[in-house]
N, C-alpha and C. Protein backbone atom coordinates (compact mmCIF):
# COMPACT_ATOMS: atom_id res chain seq x y z
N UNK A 1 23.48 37.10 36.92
CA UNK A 1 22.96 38.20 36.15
C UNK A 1 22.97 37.89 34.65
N UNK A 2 24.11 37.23 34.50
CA UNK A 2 23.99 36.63 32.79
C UNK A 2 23.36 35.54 32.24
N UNK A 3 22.74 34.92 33.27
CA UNK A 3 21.87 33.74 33.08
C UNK A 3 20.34 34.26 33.05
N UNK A 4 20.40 35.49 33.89
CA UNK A 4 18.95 36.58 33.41
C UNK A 4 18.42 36.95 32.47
N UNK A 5 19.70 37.73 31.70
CA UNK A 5 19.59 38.46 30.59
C UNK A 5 19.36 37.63 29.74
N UNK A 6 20.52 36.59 30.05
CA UNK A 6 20.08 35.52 28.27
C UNK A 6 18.94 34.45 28.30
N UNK A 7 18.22 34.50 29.32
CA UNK A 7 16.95 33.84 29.69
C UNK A 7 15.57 34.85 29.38
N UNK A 8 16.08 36.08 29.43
CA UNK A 8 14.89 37.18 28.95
C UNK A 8 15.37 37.47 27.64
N UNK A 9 15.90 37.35 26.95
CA UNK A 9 16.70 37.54 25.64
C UNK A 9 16.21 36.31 24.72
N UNK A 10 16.15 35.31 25.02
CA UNK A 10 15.56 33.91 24.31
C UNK A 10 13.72 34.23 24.66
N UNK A 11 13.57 34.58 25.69
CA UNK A 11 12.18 34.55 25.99
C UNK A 11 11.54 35.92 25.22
N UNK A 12 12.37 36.79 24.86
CA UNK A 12 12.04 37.97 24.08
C UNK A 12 11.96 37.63 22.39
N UNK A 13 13.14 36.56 21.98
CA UNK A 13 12.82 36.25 20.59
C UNK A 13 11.50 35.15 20.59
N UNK A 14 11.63 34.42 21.34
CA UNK A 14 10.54 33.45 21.38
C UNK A 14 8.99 33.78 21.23
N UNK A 15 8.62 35.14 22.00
CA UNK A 15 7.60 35.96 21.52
C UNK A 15 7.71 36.85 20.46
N UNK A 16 8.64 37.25 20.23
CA UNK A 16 8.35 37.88 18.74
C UNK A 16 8.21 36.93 17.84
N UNK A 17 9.05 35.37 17.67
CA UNK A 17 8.31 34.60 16.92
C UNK A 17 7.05 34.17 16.70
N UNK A 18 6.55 33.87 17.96
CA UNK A 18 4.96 33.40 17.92
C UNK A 18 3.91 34.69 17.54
N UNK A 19 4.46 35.77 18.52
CA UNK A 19 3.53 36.77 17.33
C UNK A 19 3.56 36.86 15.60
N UNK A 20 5.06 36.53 15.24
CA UNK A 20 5.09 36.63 13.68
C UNK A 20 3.92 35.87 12.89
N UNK A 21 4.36 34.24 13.66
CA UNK A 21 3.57 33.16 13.46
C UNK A 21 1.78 33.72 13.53
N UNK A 22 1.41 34.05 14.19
CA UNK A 22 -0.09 34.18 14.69
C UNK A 22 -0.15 35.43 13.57
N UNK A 23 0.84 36.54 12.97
CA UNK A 23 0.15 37.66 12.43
C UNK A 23 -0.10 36.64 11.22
N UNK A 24 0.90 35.67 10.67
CA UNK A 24 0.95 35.27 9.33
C UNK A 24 -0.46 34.37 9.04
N UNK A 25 -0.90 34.08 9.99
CA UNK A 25 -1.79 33.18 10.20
C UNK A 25 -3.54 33.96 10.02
N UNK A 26 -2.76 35.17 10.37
CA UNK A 26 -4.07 36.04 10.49
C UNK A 26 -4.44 36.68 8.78
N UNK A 27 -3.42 36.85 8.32
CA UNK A 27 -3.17 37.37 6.61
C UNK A 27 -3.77 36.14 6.20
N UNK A 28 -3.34 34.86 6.68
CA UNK A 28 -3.99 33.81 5.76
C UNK A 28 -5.49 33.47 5.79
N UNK A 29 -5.91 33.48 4.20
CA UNK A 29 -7.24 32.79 4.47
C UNK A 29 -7.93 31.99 4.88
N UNK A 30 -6.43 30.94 4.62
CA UNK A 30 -7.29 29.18 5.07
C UNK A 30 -7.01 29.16 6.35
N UNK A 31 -8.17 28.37 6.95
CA UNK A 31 -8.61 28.12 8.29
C UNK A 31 -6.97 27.02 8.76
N UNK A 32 -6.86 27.59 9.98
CA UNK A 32 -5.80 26.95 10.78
C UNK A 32 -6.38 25.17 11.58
N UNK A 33 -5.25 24.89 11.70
CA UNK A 33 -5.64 23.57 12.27
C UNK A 33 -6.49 23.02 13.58
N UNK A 34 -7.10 24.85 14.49
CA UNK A 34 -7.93 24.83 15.39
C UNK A 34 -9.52 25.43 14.91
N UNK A 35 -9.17 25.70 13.26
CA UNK A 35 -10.33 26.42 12.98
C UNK A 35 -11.57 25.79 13.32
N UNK A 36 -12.56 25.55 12.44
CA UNK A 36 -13.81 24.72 13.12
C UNK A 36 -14.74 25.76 12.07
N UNK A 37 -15.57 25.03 10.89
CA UNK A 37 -16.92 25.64 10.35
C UNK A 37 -17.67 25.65 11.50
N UNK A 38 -18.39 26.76 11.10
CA UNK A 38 -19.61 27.20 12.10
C UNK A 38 -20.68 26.48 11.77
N UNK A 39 -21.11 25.98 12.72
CA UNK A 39 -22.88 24.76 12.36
C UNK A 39 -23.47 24.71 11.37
N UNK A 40 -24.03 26.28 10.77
CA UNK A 40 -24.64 26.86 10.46
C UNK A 40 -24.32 26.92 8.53
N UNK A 41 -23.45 26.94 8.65
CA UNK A 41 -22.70 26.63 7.52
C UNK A 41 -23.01 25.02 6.52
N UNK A 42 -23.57 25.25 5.39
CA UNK A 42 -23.62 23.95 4.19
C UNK A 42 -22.35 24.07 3.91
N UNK A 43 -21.65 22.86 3.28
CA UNK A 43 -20.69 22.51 2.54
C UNK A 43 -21.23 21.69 1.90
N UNK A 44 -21.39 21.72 0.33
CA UNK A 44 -21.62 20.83 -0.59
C UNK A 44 -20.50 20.51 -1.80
N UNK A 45 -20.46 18.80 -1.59
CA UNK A 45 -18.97 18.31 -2.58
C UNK A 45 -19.78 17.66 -3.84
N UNK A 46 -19.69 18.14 -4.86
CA UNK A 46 -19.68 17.48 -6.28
C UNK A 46 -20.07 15.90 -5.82
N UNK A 47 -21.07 16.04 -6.64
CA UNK A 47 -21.59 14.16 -6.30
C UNK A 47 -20.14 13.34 -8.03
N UNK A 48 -19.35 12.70 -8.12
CA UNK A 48 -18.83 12.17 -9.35
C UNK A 48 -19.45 10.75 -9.16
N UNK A 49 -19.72 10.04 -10.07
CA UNK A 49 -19.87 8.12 -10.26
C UNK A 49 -18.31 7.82 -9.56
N UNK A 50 -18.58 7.05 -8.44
CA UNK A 50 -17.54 6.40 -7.56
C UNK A 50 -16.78 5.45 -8.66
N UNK A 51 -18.40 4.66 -8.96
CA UNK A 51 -18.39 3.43 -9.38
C UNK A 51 -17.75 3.10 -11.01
N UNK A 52 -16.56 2.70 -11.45
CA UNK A 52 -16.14 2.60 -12.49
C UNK A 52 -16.59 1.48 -13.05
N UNK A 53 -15.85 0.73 -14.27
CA UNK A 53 -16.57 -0.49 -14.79
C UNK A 53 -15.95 -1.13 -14.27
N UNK A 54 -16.86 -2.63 -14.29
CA UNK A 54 -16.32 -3.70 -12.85
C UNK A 54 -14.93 -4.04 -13.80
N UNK A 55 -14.66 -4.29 -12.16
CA UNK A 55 -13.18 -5.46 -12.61
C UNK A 55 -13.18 -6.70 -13.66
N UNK A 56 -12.33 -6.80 -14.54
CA UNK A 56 -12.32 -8.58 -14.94
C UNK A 56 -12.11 -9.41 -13.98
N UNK A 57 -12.45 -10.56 -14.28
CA UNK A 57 -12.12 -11.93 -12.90
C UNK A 57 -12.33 -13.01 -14.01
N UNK A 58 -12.06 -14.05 -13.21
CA UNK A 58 -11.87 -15.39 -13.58
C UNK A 58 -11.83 -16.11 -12.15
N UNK A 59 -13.17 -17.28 -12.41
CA UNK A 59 -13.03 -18.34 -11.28
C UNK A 59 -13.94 -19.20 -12.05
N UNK A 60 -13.11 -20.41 -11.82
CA UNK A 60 -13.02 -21.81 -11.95
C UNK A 60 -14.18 -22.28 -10.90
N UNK A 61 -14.86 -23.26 -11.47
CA UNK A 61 -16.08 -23.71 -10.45
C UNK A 61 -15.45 -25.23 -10.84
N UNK A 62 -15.34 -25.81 -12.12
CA UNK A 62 -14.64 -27.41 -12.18
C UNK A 62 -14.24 -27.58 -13.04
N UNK A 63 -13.05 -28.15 -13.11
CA UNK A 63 -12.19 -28.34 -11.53
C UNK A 63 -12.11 -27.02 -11.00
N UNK A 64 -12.52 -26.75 -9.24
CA UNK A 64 -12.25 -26.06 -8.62
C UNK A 64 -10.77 -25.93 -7.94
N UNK A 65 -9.93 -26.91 -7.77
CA UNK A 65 -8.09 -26.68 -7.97
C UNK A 65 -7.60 -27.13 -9.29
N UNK A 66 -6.68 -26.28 -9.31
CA UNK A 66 -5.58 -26.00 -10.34
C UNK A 66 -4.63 -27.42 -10.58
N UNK A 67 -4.75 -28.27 -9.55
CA UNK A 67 -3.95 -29.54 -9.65
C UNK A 67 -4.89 -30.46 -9.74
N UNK A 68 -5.13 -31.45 -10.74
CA UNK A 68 -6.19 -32.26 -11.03
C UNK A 68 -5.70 -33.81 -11.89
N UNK A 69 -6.11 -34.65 -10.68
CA UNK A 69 -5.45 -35.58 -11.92
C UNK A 69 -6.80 -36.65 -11.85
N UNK A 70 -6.99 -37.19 -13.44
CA UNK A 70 -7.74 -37.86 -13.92
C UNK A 70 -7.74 -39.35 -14.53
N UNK A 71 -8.11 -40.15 -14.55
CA UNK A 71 -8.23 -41.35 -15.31
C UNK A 71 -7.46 -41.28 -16.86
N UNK A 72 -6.95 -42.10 -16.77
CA UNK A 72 -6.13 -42.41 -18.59
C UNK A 72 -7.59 -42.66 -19.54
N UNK A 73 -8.75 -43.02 -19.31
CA UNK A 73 -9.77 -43.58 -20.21
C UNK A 73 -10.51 -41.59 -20.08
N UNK A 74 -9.87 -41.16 -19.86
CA UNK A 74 -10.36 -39.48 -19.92
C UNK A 74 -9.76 -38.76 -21.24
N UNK A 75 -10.39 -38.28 -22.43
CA UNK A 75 -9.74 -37.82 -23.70
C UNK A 75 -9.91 -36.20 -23.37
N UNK A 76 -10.73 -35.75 -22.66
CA UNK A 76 -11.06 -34.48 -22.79
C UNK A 76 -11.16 -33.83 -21.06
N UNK A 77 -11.24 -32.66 -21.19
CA UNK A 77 -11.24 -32.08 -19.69
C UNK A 77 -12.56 -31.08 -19.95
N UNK A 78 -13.32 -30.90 -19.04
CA UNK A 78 -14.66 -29.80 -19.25
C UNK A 78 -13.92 -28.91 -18.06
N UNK A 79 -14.24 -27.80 -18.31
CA UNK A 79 -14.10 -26.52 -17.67
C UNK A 79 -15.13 -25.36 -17.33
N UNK A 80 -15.56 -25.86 -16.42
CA UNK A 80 -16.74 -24.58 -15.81
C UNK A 80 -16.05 -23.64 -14.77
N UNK A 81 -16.98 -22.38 -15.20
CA UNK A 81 -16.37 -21.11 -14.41
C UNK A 81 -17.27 -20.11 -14.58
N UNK A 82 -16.66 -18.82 -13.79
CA UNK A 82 -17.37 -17.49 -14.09
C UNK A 82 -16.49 -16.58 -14.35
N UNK A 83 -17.06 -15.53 -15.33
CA UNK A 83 -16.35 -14.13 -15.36
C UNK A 83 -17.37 -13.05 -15.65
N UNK A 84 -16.58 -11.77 -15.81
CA UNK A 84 -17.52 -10.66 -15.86
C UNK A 84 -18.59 -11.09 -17.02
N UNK A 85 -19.80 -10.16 -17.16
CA UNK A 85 -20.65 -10.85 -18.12
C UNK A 85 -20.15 -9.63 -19.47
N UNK A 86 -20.04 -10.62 -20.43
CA UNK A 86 -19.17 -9.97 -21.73
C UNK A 86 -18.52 -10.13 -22.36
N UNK A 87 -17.10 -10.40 -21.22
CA UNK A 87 -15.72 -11.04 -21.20
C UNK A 87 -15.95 -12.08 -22.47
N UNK A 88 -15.13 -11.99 -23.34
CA UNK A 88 -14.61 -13.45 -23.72
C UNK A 88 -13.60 -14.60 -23.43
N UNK A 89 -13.94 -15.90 -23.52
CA UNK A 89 -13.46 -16.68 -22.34
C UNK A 89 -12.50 -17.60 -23.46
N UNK A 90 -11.40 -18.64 -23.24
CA UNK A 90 -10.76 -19.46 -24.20
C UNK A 90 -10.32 -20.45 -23.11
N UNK A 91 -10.67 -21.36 -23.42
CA UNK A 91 -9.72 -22.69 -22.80
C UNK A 91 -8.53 -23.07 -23.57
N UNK A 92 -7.70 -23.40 -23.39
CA UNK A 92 -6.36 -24.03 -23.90
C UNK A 92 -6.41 -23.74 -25.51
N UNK A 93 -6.70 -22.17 -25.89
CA UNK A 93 -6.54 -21.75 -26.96
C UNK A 93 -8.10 -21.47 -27.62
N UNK A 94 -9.32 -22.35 -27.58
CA UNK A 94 -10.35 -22.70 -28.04
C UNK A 94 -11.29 -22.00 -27.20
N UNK A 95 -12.38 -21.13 -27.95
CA UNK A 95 -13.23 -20.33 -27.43
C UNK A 95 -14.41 -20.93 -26.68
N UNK A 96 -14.33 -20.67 -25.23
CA UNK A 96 -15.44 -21.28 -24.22
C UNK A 96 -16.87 -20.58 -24.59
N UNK A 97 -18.14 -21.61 -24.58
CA UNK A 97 -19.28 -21.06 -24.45
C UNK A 97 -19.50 -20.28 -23.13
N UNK A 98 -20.02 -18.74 -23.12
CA UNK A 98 -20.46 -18.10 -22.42
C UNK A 98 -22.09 -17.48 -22.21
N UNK A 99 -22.21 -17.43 -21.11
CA UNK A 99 -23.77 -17.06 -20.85
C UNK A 99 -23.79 -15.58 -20.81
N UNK A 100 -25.05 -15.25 -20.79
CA UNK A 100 -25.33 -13.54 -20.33
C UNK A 100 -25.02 -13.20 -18.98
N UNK A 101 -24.44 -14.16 -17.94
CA UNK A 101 -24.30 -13.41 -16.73
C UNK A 101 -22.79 -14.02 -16.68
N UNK A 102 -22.09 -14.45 -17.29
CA UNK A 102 -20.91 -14.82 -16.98
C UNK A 102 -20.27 -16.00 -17.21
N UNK A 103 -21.04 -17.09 -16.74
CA UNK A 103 -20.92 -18.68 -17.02
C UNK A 103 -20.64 -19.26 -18.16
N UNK A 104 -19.48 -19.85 -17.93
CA UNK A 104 -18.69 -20.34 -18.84
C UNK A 104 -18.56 -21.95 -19.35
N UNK A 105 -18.63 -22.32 -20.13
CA UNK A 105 -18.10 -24.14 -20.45
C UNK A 105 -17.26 -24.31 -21.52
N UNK A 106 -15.82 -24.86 -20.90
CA UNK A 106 -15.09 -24.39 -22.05
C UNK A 106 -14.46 -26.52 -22.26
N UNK A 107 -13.95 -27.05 -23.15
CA UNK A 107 -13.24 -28.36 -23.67
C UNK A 107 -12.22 -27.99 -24.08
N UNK A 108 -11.26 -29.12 -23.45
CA UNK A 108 -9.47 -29.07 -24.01
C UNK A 108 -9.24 -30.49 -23.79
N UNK A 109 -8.59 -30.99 -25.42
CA UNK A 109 -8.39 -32.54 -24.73
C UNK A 109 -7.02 -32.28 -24.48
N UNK A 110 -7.08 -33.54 -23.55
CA UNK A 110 -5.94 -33.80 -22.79
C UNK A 110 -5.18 -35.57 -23.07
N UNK A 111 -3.97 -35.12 -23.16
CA UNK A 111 -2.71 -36.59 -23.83
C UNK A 111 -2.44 -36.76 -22.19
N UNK A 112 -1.84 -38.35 -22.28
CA UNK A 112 -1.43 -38.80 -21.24
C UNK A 112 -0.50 -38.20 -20.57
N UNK A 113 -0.28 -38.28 -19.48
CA UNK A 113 0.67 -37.78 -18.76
C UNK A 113 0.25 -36.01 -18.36
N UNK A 114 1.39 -35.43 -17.92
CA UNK A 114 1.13 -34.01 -17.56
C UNK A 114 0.59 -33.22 -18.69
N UNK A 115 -0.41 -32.44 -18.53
CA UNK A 115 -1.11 -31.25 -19.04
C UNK A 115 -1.52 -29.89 -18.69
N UNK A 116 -1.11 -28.69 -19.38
CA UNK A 116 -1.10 -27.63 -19.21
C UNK A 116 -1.98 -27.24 -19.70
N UNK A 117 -3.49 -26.74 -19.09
CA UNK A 117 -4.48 -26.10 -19.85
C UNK A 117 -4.68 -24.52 -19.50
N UNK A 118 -4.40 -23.49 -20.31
CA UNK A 118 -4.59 -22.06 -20.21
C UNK A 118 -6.22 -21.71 -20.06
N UNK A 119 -6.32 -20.74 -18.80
CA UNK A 119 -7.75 -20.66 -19.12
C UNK A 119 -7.41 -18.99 -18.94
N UNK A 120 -8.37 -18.36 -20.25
CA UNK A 120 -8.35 -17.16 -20.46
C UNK A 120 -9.64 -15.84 -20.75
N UNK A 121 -9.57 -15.11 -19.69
CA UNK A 121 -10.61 -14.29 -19.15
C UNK A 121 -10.56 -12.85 -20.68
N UNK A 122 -10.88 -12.01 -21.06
CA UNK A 122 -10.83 -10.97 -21.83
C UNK A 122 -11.82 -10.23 -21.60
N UNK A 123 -11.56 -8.84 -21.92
CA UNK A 123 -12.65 -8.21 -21.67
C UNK A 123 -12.18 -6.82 -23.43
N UNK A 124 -13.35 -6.10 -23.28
CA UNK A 124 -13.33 -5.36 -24.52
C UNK A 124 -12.37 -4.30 -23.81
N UNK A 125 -11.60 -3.98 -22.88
CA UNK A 125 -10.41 -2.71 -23.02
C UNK A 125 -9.34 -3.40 -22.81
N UNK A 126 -9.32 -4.43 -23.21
CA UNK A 126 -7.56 -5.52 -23.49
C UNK A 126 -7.04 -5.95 -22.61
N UNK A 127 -8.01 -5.84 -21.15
CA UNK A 127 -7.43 -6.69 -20.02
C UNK A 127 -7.62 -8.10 -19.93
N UNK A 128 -6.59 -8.38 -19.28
CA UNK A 128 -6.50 -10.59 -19.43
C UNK A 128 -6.63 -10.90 -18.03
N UNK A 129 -7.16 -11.53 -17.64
CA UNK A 129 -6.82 -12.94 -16.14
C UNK A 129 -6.74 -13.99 -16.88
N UNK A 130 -5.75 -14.89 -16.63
CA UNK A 130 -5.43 -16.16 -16.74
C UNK A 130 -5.07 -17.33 -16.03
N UNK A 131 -6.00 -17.96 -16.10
CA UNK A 131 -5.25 -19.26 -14.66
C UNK A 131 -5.38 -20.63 -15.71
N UNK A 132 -4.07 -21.41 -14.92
CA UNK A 132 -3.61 -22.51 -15.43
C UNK A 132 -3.96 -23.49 -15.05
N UNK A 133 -4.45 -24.66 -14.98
CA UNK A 133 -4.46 -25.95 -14.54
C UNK A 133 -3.74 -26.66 -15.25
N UNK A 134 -2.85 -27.68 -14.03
CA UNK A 134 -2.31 -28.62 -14.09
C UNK A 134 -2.72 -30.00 -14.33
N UNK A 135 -3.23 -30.85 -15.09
CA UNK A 135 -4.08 -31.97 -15.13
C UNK A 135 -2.74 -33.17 -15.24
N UNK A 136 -3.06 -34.26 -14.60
CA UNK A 136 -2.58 -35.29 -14.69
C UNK A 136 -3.24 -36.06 -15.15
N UNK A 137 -3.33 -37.04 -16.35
CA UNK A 137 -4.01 -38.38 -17.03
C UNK A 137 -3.24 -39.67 -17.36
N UNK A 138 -3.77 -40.25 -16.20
CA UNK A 138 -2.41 -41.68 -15.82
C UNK A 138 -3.74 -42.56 -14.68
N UNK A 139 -3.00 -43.39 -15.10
CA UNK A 139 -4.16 -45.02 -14.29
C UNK A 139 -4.25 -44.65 -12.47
């Protein structure tokens, strides 16, 4: 008999909860998680430009790797690449010629043995890409 009562007693709060639930649901405006627009119904969202201004980049066309080793009768290294079109470009400090679409040719001489040449991407809101090559100049 007491396993009755407190089985209709849980089953009595249990519906007064879900009715609470369903009245609160009914006061609310926004559509519930079974709602569903009617067919018939337009929804129109603000068109905004997705599209922001492109990214900066930097890529190396030659040397196409970063590890490069060259002849000792080599004084200088050429550097071709691409970046956004705009960007200003610098090889190992010294300002690379750039084209209207991006294309770059930049010179850094290079001393025997190991060499560190900075190659440096810019753009007019103060963002940098920078990639390094490693050059070796030995027999």
């Amino acid at each position: 008999m007491r396993f009755r009562i407190g089985s209709a007693v849980i089953g009595m709060a249990l519906a007064v909860s879900m009715t609470a639930v369903a009245l609160a649901q009914a006061d609310d405006d926004t559509p519930g998680a079974d709602d569903s627009v009617p067919t018939d119904t337009t929804v129109a969202a603000p068109v905004t430009n997705q599209s922001g201004p492109p990214m900066l980049f930097l890529q190396l066309v030659d040397p196409a790797e970063e590890d490069v080793e060259v002849p000792l009768g080599t004084a200088q290294l050429t550097v071709r690449g691409v970046t956004l079109p705009g960007a200003v470009v610098s090889v190992d400090g010294n300002l690379a010629e750039i084209d209207d679409q991006g294309g770059f040719v930049g010179l850094s001489p290079i001393d025997e043995g190991a060499n560190e040449i900075e190659v440096v991407a810019s753009d007019g809101q103060g963002n940098q890409v920078t990639t390094t090559l490693f050059v070796v100049r030995n027999d």
